[in-house]
Protein backbone atom coordinates (compact mmCIF):
# COMPACT_ATOMS: atom_id res chain seq x y z
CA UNK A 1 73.13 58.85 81.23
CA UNK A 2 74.22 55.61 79.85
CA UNK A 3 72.16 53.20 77.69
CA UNK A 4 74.49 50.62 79.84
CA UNK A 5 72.73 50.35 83.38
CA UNK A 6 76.42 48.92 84.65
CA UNK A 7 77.98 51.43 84.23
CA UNK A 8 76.17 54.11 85.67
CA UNK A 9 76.97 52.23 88.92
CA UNK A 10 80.09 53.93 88.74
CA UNK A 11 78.99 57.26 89.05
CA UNK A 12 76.06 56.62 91.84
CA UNK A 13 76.18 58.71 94.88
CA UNK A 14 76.44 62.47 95.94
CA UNK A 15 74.18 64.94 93.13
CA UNK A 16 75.03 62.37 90.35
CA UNK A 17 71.67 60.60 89.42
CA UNK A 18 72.09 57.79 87.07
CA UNK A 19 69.39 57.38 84.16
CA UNK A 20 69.61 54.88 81.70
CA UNK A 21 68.11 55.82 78.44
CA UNK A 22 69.07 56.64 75.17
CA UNK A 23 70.45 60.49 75.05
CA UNK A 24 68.93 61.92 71.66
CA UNK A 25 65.62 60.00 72.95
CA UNK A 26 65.51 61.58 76.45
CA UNK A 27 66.58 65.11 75.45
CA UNK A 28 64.27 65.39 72.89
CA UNK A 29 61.41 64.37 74.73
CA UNK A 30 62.19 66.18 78.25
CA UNK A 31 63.61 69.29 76.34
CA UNK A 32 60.91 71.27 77.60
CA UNK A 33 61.70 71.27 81.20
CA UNK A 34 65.56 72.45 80.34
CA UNK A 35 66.16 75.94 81.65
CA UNK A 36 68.01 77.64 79.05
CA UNK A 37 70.85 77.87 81.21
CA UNK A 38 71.20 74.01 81.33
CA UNK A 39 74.25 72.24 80.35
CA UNK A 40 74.53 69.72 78.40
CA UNK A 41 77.94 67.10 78.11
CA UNK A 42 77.65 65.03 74.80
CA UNK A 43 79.50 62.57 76.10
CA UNK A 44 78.05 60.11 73.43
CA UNK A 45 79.38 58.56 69.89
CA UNK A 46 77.22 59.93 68.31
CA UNK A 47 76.10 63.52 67.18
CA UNK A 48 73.78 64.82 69.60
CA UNK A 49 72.52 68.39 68.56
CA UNK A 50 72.29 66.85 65.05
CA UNK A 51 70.25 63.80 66.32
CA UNK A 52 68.01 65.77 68.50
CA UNK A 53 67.45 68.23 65.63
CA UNK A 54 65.90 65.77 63.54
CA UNK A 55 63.88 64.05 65.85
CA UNK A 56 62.47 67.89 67.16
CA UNK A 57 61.78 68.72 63.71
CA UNK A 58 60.14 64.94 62.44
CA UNK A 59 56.85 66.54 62.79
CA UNK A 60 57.50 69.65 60.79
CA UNK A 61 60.04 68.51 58.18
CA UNK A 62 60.64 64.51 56.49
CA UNK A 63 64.49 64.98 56.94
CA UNK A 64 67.17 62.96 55.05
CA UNK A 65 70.62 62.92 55.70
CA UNK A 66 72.95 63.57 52.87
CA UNK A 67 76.66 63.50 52.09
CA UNK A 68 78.44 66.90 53.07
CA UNK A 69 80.09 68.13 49.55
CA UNK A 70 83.36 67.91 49.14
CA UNK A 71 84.48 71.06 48.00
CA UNK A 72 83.43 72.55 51.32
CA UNK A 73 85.77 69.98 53.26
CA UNK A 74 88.77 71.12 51.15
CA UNK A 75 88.63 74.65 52.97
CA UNK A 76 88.75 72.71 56.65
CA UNK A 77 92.09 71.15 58.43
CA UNK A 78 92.47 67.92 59.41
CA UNK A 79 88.58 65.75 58.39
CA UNK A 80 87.77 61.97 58.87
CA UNK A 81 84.25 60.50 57.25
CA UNK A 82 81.68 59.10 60.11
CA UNK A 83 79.30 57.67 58.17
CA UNK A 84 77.43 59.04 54.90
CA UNK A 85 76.24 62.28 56.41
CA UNK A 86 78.78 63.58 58.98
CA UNK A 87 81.94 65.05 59.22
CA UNK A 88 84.76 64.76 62.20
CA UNK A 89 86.77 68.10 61.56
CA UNK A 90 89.98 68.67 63.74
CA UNK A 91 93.50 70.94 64.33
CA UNK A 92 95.05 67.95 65.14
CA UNK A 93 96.32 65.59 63.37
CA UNK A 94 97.66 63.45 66.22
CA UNK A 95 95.60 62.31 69.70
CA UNK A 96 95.17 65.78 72.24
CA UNK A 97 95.59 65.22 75.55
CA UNK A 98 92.13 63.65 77.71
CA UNK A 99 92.76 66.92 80.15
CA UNK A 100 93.42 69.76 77.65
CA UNK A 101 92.13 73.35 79.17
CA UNK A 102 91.52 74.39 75.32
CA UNK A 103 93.93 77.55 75.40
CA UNK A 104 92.54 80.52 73.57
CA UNK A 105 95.29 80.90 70.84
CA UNK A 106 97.69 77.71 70.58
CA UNK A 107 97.76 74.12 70.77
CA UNK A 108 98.83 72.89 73.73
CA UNK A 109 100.91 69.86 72.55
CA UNK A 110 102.68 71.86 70.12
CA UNK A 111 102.77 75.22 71.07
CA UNK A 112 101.96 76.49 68.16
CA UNK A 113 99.53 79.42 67.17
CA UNK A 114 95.76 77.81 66.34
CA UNK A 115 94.36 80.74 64.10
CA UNK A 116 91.04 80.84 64.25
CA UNK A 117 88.64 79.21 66.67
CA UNK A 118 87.28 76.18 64.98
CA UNK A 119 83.57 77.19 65.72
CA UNK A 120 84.20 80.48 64.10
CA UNK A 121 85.77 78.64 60.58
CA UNK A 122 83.07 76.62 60.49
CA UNK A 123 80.00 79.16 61.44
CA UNK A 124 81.62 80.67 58.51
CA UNK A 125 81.77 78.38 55.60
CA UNK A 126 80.13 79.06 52.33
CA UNK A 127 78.66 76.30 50.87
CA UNK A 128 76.29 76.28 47.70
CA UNK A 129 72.45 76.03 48.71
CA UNK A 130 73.07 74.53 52.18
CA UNK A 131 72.48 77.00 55.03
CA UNK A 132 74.82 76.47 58.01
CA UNK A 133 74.65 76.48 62.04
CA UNK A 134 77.85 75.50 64.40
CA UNK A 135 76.45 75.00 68.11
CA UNK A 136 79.57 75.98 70.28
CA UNK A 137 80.58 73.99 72.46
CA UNK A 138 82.33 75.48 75.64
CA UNK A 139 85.01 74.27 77.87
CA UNK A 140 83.80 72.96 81.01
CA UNK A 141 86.90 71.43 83.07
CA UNK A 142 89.86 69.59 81.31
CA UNK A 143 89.14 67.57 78.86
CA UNK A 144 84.91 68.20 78.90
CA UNK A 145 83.25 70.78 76.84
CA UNK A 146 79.23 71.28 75.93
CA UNK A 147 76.63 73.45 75.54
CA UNK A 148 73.57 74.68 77.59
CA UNK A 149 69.60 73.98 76.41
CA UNK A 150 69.57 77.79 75.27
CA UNK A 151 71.78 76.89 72.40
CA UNK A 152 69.85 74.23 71.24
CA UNK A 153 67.04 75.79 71.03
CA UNK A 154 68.93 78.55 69.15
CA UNK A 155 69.76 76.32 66.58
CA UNK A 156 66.10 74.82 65.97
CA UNK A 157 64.88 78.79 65.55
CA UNK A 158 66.68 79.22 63.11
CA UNK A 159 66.32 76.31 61.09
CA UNK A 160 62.33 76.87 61.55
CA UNK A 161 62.85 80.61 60.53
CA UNK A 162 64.45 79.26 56.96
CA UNK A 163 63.04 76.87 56.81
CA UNK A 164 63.53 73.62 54.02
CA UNK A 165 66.35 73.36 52.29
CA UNK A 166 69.94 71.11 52.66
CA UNK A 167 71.23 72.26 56.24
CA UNK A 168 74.78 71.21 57.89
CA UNK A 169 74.36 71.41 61.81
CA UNK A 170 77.66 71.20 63.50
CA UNK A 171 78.87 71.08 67.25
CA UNK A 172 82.66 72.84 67.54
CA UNK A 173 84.72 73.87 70.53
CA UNK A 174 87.70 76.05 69.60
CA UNK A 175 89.88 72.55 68.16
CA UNK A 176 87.57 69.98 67.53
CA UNK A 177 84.20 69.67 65.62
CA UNK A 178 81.79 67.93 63.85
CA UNK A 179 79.45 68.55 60.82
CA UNK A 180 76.29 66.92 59.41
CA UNK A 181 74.14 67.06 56.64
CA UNK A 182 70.27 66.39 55.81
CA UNK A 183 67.91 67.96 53.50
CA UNK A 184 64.94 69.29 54.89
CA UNK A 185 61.30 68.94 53.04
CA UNK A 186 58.13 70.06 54.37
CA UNK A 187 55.73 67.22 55.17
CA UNK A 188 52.22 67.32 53.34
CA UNK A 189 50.26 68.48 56.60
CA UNK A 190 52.74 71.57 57.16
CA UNK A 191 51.82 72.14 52.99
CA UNK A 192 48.70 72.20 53.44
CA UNK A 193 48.61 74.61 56.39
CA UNK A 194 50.31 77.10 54.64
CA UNK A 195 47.77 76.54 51.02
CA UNK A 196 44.55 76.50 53.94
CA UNK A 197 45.58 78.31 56.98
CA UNK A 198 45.67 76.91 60.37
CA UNK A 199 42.34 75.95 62.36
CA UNK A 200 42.23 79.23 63.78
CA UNK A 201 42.68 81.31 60.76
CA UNK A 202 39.90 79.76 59.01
């Protein structure tokens, strides 16, 4: 999928089927006919579980994307800024290899033990009134990780089970990650269904 019809020449014949359309756009609005079992490469610059979380939720929730705090970056390796609400988190300090397998326990440019999985450091992060969920992402082949539909959807249960509040949604493989933030407050409809009941309690 490429928002770049020229490219997706490249890529045209055998099973591949070229779409162009914008990623968050399409999975949000074909999400429904995603096995759970369905994996999905975000091979995108941008933050795809985190966009396609918002624009699941616009209905339920007016959501606002706010700065991650700092004291909960100071507990993280390696971070870089992208933008006001998101957070590249890394191991490395230095560019990986495009065709890394992702060992289980070491870097494989330095040899070195990793500690733990980055996924795992981040699921578990304490952070003052936000509530937390890390999507992991899974190796795939060298150099491609992602995640199937099942996750996703994971993700938006729980988020509907708490409900409003600041959230960070990140996306982590066992290196690499990334976190955003937003702030989540029910819209006036969803308020009022709650105060008066849905049309088939009343």
């Amino acid at each position: 999928m490429d928002t770049d019809e020229t490219r997706l020449k490249e890529f045209e014949g055998g099973n591949v089927v070229g779409i162009k359309d914008d990623a968050a756009r399409f999975l949000s609005e074909n999400f429904h006919m995603l096995a759970p079992s369905c994996i999905i490469i975000p091979a995108v610059p941008l933050h795809l579980a985190f966009e396609w979380i918002k624009r699941r939720l616009a209905g339920t929730f007016s959501i606002r994307g706010i700065p991650i705090p700092h004291g909960g970056a100071r507990s993280l390796p390696h971070t870089w800024e992208r933008g006001e609400d998101s957070l590249l988190v890394s191991y490395a300090d230095f560019l990986c290899p495009e065709d890394c397998p992702e060992p289980v326990d070491r870097c494989t440019v330095t040899g070195k033990k990793r500690g733990r999985a980055l996924f795992e450091l981040l699921n578990g992060l304490e952070i003052p009134e936000y509530h937390i969920h890390v999507v992991r992402s899974r190796q795939m082949g060298p150099g491609i990780g992602g995640y199937n539909a099942g996750d996703l959807r994971e993700l938006q249960d729980h988020i509907l089970s708490v409900g409003k509040g600041k959230w960070i949604v990140g996306t982590a493989c066992r290196c690499h990650g990334v976190l955003s933030a937003a702030e989540l407050k029910p819209r006036e409809n969803q308020q009022d269904r709650k105060l008066f009941g849905t049309p088939s309690q009343l």
